[in-house]
Structures are given as C-alpha cells and as structure tokens.
Protein backbone atom coordinates (compact mmCIF):
# COMPACT_ATOMS: atom_id res chain seq x y z
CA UNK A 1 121.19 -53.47 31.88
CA UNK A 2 118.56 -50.94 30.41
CA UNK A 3 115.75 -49.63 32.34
CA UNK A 4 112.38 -51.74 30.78
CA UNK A 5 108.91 -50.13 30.79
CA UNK A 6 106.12 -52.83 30.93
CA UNK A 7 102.63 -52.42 30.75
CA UNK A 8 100.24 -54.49 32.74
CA UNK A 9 96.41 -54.64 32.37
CA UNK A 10 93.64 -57.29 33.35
CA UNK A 11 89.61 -57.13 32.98
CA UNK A 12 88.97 -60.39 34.51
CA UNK A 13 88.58 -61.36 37.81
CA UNK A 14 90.67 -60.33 41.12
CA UNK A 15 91.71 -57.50 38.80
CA UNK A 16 94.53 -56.21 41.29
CA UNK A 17 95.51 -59.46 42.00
CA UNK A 18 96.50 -59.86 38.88
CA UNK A 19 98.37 -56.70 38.39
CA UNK A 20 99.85 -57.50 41.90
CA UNK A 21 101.26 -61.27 40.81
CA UNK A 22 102.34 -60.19 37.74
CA UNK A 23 104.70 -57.41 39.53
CA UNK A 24 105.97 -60.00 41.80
CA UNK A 25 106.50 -62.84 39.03
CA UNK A 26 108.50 -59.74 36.87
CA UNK A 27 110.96 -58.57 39.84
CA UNK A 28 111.48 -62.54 40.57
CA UNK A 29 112.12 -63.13 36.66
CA UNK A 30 114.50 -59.74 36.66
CA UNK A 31 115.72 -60.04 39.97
CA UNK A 32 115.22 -56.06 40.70
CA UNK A 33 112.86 -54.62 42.14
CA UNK A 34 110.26 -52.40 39.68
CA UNK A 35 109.07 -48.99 40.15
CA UNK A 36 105.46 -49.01 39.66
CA UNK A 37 103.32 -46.17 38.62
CA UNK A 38 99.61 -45.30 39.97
CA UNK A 39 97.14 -48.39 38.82
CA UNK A 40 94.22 -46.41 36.65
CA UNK A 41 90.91 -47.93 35.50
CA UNK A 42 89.91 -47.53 31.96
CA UNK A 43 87.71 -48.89 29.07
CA UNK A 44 88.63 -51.43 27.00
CA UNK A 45 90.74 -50.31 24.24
CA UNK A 46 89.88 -51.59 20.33
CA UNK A 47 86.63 -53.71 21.14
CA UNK A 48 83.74 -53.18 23.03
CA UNK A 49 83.27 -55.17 27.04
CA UNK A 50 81.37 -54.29 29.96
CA UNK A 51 84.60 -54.88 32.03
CA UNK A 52 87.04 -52.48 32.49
CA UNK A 53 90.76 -52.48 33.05
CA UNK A 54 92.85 -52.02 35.73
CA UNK A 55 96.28 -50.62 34.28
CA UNK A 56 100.15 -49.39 35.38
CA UNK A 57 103.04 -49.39 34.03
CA UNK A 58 105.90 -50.35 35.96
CA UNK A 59 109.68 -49.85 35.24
CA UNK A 60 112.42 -52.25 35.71
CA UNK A 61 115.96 -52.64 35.15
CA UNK A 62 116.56 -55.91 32.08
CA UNK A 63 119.67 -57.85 32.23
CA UNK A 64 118.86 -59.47 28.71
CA UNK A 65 117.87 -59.18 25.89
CA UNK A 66 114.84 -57.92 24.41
CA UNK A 67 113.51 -60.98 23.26
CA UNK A 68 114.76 -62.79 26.69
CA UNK A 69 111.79 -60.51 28.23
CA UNK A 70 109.19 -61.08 25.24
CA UNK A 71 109.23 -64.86 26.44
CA UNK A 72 109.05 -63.86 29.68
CA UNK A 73 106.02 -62.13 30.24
CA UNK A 74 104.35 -64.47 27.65
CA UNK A 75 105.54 -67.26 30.27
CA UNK A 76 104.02 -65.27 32.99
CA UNK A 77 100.91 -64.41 30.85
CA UNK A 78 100.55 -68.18 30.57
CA UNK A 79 101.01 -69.06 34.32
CA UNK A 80 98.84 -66.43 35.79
CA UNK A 81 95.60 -67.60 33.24
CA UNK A 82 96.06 -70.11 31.15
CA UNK A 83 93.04 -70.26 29.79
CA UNK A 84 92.54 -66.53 29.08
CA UNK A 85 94.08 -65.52 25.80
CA UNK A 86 94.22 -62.25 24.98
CA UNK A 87 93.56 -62.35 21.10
CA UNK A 88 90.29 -64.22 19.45
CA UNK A 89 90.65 -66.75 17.15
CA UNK A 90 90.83 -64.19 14.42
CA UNK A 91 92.97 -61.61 16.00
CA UNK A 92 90.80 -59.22 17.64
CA UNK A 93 90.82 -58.67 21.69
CA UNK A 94 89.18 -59.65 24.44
CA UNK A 95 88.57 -59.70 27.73
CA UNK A 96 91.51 -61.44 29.64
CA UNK A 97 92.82 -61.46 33.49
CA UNK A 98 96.28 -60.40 32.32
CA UNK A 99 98.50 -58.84 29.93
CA UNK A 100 101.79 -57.88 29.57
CA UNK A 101 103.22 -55.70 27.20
CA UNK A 102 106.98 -53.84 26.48
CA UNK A 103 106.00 -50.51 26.37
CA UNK A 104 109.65 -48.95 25.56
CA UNK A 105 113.52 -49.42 26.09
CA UNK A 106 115.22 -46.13 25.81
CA UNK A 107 118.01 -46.24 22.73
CA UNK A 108 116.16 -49.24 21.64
CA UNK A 109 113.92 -49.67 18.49
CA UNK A 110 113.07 -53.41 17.18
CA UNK A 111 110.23 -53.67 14.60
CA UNK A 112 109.72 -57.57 13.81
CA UNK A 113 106.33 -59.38 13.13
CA UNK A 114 106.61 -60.45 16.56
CA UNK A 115 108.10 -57.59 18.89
CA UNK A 116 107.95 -53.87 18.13
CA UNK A 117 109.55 -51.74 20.50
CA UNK A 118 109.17 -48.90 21.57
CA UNK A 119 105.20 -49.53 21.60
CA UNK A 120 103.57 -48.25 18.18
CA UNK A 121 100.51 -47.18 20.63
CA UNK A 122 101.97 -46.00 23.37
CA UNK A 123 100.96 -42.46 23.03
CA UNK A 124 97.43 -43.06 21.55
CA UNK A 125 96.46 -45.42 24.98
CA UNK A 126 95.86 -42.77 28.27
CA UNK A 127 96.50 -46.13 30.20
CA UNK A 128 100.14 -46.75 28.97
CA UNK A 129 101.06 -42.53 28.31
CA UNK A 130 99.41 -41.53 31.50
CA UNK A 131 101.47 -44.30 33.73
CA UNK A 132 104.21 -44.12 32.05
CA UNK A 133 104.62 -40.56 32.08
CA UNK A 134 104.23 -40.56 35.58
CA UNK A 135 107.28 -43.27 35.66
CA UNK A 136 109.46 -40.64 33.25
C-alpha cells in the first residue's frame, strides 16, 4: 500500500460538486479515507477559457497497482461527465467538469505513452505544487 497523490480539477458546472463526488467515488474505489488539501481557484492552465478551476490535491493510501488506479479515475472521469472530455479532438484542452490526475507515488517512477508518474508538471502548475505541498 503506497500513499497516492491525486489531483482533481473541474471548470464546468457545480464546480465543488464535482471535486466533492470525485473524493467520495476515490475513498469508495480505495476503500480509505483521503486527506484532502485546501481547494484553490486558478486559471486554466495551457489554453485560454473564461472559466476557472477549482483544484486540490488529495492523498490516499493505493492497494494496487499503478495502472489499477489509472483506470480508475478514468472510470470515475467517465461516470461523473460523460460527455465532457478533457482533450479536443486534436489533443489540446478544454474546459471539462472533472479531471483526475496521479500527481506522484513516492519510490515510484513509470514513464509510458500512457502513464508518467511522478507528474512531469507537477512543479510548473501552482494548483498541483501549492496543494500538494500543503499535503507533504
């Protein structure tokens, strides 16, 4: 079991809502109960919106594997807005009511086309370091 930092941001809609079902849908998945750091508000990050982001980080002990969580939260990103994508067509973001990202497993490093851990922007985004430091 290895302590899991997630990040969790939405733009769209019942922003807290969001933030607060995906919590609850992540300690039902893990069965523990997450710590969960101060929500923030920020700007977009890599495209331009009008909406802005609610944002925490929570952390939460993982019984499996890395990959076991990866399908997790996509499973979870699915449920909670199915019809809000968080990519374009092409690749680039967008506005979407949730998403959930692995922001770092301690002793851990992966770097596949589909799951890089810890983060690669972890540091660069004040709405994953700031959370997550406060988490640390």
């Amino acid at each position: 079991m290895l302590n899991t930092y997630i990040g969790i941001g939405s733009n769209l809609g019942d922003r807290k809502a969001y933030l607060q079902e995906a919590i609850a849908r992540i300690e039902f998945v893990a069965r523990e109960r997450a710590r969960v750091a101060p929500v923030m508000e920020s700007e977009p990050w890599g495209y331009e919106s009008q909406n802005r982001f609610l944002n925490t980080v929570i952390a939460i002990p993982w019984h499996g594997t890395p990959q076991e969580l990866l399908h997790a939260l996509q499973e979870i990103e699915r449920e909670l807005a199915p019809c809000s994508p968080h990519r374009n067509v092409d690749g680039s973001y967008r506005d979407r009511a949730i998403d959930l990202d692995i922001i770092d497993i301690p002793g851990v490093v992966i770097d596949t086309p589909t799951l890089t851990i810890p983060h690669p922007r972890k540091d660069a985004r004040p709405f994953v370091a700031g959370p997550l430091k406060a988490l640390l």
